[in-house]
Protein backbone atom coordinates (compact mmCIF):
# COMPACT_ATOMS: atom_id res chain seq x y z
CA UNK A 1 -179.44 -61.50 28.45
CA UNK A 2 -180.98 -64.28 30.37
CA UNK A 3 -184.60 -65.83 31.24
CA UNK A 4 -185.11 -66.64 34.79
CA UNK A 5 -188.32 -67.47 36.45
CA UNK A 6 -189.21 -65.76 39.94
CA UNK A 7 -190.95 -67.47 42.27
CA UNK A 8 -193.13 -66.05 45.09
CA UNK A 9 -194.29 -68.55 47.45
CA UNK A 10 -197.36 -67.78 50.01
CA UNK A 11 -196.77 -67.64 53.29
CA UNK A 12 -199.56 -65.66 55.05
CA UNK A 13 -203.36 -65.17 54.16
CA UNK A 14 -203.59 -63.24 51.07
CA UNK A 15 -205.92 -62.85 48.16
CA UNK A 16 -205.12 -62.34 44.20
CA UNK A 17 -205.31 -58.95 44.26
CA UNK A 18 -202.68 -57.92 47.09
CA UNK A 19 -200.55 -60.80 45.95
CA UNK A 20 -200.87 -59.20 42.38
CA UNK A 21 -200.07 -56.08 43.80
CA UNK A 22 -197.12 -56.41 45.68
CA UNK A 23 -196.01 -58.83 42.62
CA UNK A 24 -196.34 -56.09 40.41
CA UNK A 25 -194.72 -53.76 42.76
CA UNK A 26 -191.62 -55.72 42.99
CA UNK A 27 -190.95 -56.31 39.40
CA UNK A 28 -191.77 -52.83 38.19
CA UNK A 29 -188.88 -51.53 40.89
CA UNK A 30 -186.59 -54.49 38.96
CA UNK A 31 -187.68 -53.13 35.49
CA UNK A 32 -187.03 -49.00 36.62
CA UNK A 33 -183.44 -50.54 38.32
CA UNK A 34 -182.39 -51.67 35.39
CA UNK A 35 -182.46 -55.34 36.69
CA UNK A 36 -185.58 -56.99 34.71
CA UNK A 37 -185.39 -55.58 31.32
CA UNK A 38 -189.20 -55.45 29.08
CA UNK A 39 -192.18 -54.41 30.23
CA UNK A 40 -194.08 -57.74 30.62
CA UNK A 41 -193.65 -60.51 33.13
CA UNK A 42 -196.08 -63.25 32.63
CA UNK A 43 -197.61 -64.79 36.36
CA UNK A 44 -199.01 -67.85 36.90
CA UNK A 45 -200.44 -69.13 40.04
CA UNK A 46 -199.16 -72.63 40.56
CA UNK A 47 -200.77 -74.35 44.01
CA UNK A 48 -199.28 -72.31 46.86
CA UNK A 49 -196.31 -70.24 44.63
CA UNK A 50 -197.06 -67.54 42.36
CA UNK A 51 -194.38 -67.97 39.32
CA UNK A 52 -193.23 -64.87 36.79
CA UNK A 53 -191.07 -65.30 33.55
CA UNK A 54 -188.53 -62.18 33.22
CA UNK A 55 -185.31 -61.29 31.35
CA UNK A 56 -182.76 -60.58 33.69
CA UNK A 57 -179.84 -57.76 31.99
CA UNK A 58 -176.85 -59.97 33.60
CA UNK A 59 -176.62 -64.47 35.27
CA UNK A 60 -176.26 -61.94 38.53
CA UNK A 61 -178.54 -59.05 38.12
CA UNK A 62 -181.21 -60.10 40.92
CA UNK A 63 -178.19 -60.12 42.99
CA UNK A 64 -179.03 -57.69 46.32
CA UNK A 65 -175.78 -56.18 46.12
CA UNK A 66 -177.81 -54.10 43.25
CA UNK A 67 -181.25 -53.05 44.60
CA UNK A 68 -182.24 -49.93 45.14
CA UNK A 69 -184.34 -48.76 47.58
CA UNK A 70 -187.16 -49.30 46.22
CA UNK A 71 -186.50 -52.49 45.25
CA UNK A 72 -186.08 -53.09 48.80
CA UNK A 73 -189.19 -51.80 49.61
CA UNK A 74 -191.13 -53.34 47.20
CA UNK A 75 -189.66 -56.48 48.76
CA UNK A 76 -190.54 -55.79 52.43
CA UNK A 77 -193.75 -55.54 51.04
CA UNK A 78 -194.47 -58.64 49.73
CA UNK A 79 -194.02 -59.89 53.66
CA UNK A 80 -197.10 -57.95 53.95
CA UNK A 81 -198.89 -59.04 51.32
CA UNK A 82 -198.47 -62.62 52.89
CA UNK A 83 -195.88 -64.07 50.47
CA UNK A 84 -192.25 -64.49 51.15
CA UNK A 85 -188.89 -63.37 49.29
CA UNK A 86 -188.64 -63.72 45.57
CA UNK A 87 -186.30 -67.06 44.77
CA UNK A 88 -185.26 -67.23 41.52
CA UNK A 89 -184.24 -70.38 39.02
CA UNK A 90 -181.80 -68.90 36.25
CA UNK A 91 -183.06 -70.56 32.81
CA UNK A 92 -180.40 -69.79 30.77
CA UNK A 93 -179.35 -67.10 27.77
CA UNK A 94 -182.64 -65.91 26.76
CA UNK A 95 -182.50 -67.11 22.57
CA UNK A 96 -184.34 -63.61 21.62
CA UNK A 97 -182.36 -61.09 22.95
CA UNK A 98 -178.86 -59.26 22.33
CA UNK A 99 -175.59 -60.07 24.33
CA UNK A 100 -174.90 -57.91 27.01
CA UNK A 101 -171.80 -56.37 28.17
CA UNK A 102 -169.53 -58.48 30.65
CA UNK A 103 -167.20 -55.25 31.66
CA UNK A 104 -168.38 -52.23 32.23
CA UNK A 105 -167.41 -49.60 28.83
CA UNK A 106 -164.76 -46.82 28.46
CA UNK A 107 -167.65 -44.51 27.03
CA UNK A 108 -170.95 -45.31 25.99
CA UNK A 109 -174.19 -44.70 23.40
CA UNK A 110 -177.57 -43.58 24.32
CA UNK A 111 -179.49 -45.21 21.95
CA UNK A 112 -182.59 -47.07 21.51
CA UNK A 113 -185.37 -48.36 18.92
CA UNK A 114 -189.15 -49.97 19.09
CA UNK A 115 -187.60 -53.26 18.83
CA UNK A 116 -185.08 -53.40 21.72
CA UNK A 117 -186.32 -55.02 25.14
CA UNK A 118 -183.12 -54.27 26.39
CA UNK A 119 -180.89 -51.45 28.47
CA UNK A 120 -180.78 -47.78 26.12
CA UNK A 121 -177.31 -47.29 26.99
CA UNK A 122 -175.13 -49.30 24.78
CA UNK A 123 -171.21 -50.15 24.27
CA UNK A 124 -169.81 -47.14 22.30
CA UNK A 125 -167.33 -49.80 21.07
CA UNK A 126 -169.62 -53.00 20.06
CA UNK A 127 -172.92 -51.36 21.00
CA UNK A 128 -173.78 -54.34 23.42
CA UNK A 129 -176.64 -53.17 26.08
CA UNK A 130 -174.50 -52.21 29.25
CA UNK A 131 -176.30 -53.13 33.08
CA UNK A 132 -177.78 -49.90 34.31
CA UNK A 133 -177.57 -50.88 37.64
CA UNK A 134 -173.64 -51.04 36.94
CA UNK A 135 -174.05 -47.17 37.13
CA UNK A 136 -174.90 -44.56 39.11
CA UNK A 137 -178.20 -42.91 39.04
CA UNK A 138 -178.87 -39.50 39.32
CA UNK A 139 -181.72 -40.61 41.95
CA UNK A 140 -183.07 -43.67 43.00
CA UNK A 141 -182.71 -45.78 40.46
CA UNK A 142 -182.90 -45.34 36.74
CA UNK A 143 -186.97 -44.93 36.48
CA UNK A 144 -186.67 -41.65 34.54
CA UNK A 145 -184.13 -43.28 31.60
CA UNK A 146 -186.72 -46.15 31.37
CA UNK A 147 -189.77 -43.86 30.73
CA UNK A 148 -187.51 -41.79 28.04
CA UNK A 149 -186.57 -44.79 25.99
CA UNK A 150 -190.63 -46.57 26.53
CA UNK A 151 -191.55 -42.78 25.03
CA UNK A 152 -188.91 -42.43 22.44
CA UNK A 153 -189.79 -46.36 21.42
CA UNK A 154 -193.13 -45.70 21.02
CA UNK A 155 -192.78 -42.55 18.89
CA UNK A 156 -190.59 -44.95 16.51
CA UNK A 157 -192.41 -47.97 16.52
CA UNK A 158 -195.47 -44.99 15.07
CA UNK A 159 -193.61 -43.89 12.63
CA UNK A 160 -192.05 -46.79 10.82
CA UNK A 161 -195.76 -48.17 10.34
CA UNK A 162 -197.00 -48.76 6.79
CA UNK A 163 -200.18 -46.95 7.53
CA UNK A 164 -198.59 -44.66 9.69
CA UNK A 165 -200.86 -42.08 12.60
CA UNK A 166 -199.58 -38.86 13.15
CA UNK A 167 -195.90 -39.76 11.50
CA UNK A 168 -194.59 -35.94 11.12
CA UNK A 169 -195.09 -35.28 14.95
CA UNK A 170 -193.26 -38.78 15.83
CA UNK A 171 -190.48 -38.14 12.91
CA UNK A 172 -190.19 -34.98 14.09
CA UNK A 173 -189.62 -35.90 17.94
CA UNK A 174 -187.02 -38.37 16.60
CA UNK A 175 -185.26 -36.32 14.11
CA UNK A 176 -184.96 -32.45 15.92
CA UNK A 177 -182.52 -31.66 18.04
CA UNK A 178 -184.20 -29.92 20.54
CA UNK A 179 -187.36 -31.78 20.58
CA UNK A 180 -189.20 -32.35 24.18
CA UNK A 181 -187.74 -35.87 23.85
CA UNK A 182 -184.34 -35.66 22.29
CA UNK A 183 -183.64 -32.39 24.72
CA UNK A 184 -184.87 -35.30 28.27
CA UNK A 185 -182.02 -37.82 26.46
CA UNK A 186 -179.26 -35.34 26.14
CA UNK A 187 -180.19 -34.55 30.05
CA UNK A 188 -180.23 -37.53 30.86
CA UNK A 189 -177.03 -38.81 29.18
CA UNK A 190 -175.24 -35.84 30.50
CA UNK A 191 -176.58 -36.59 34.27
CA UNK A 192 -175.45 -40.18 34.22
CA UNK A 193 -172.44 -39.24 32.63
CA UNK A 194 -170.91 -36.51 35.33
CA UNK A 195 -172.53 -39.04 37.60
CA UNK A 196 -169.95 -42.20 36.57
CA UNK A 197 -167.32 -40.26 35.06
CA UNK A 198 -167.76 -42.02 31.65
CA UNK A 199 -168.25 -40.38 28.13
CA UNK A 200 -171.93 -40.85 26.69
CA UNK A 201 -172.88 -40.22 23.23
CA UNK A 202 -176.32 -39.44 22.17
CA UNK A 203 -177.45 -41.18 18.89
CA UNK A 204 -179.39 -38.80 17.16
CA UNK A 205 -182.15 -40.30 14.66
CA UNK A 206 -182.63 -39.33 11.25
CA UNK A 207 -184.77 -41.44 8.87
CA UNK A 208 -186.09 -38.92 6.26
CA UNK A 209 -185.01 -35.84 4.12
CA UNK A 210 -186.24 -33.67 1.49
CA UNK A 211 -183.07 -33.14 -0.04
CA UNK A 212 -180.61 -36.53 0.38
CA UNK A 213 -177.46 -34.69 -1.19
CA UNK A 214 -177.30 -31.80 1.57
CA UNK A 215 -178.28 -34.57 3.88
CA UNK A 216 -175.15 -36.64 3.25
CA UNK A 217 -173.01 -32.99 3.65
CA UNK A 218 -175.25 -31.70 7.06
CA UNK A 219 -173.51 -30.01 10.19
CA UNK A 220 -173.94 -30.82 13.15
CA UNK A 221 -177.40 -29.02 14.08
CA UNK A 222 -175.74 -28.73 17.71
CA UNK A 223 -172.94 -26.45 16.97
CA UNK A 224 -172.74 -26.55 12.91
CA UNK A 225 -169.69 -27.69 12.80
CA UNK A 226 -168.78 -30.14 10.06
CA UNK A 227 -168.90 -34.01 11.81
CA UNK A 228 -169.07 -36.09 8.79
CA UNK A 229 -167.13 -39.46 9.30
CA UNK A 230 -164.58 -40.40 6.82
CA UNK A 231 -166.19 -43.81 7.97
CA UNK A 232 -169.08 -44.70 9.11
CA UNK A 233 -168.91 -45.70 13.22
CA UNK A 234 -170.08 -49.40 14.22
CA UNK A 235 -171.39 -49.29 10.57
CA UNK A 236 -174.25 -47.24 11.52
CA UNK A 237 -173.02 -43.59 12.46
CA UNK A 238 -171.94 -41.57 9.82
CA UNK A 239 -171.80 -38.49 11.72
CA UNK A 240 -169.74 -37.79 15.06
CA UNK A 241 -169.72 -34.32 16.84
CA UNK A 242 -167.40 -34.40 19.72
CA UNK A 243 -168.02 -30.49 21.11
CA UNK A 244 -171.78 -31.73 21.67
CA UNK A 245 -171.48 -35.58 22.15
CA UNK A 246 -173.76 -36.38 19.14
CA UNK A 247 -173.91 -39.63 16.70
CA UNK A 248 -176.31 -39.65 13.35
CA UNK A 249 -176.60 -41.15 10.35
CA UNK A 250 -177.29 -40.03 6.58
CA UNK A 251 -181.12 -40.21 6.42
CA UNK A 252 -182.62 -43.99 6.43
CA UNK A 253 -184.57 -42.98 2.93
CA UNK A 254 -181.56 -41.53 1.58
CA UNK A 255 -179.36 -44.98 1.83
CA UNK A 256 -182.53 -46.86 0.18
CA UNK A 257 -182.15 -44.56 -2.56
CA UNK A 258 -178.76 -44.44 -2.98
CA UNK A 259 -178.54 -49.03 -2.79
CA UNK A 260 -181.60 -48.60 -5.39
């Protein structure tokens, strides 16, 4: 991934508040395209140019060529906010963040955790972040996979805490099946996979159990078949079901256990 810095130069009366606006507008239609990956894009107002810091997915992914429409939009509207077209400086790899893709996959992984700041769909071969906007979406632009994974993050991030709020709902959400959340990723993997033609696993978490030696000898809670791996995929995924397009993994606490 790579830091860039956008710049927004006025060009037209304007105050803070529409230019903050129509900034805002802009980069959120980046973020839901896939283009600007994170949530957060630090402004500064520097004499007549407003300046953000953003992580771009790809060196070319404020290219036009991948814009939606709203992204378009969002740009027209900055002309009425009285500042002129985003230019951008390319910074260089961003230091904190994973290597993306260069080619788009064969098949890929739905999966995400609270850490990543990057794309949820993911090499099935290296598990490098692939470019959303290298796909299809099923509308627009890719708004509805980016609210999944900022849900499904969240709902992590709650229940790895030491002093943990509400962890059997989050667990739970993470760990069923047919949760509210896991059954909107399967959707959604299944849409953007008839979309583009391409094979998309979903990586189902598991981080507890109450008893580790059925855990490590589960079915597949999609179709019960038996989907154990003789070994474990990209060192992580110890179970593969290819009927319903699921990846696991033997319970978190039950590896601890088993290294202790």
């Amino acid at each position: 991934m790579y830091l860039a810095e956008l710049r927004f130069r006025v060009i037209a009366d304007t105050d803070l508040t529409q230019a903050e606006q129509a900034i805002r507008a802009y980069i959120e239609a980046l973020i839901f395209n896939g283009q600007v990956l994170g949530r957060e894009f630090p402004t500064a107002w520097q004499q007549d140019t407003f300046s953000s810091r953003v992580v771009l997915a790809s060196q070319d992914a404020l290219t036009s060529k991948w814009h939606s429409n709203r992204v378009r939009y969002a740009e027209q509207q900055l002309t009425e906010a009285g500042l002129g077209y985003a230019q951008h400086t390319l910074l260089g790899a961003d230091l904190m963040s994973q290597q993306t893709c260069e080619t788009l996959p064969k098949s890929l992984i739905l999966f995400t955790s609270f850490a990543d700041t990057c794309s949820p769909l993911r090499c099935a071969e290296t598990l490098r972040p692939v470019p959303l906007f290298w796909l299809t979406a099923a509308e627009d632009d890719f708004e509805a996979l980016i609210r999944w994974q900022i849900q499904y993050q969240a709902l992590d991030e709650i229940q790895l805490q030491e002093d943990r709020v509400l962890p059997k709902i989050a667990e739970n959400s993470l760990q069923q099946l047919h949760s509210k959340l896991n059954r909107r990723g399967r959707q959604l993997a299944q849409q953007i996979s008839r979309l583009n033609q391409l094979p998309i696993w979903y990586a189902l978490y598991s981080g507890s159990s109450s008893d580790c030696q059925q855990d490590a000898n589960k079915c597949c809670p999609g179709c019960g078949a038996d989907w154990r791996l003789a070994t474990p995929r990209l060192e992580m995924f110890d179970f593969q079901c290819d009927n319903c397009q699921l990846l696991s993994n033997i319970a978190w606490e039950c590896q601890s256990k088993q290294a202790s």
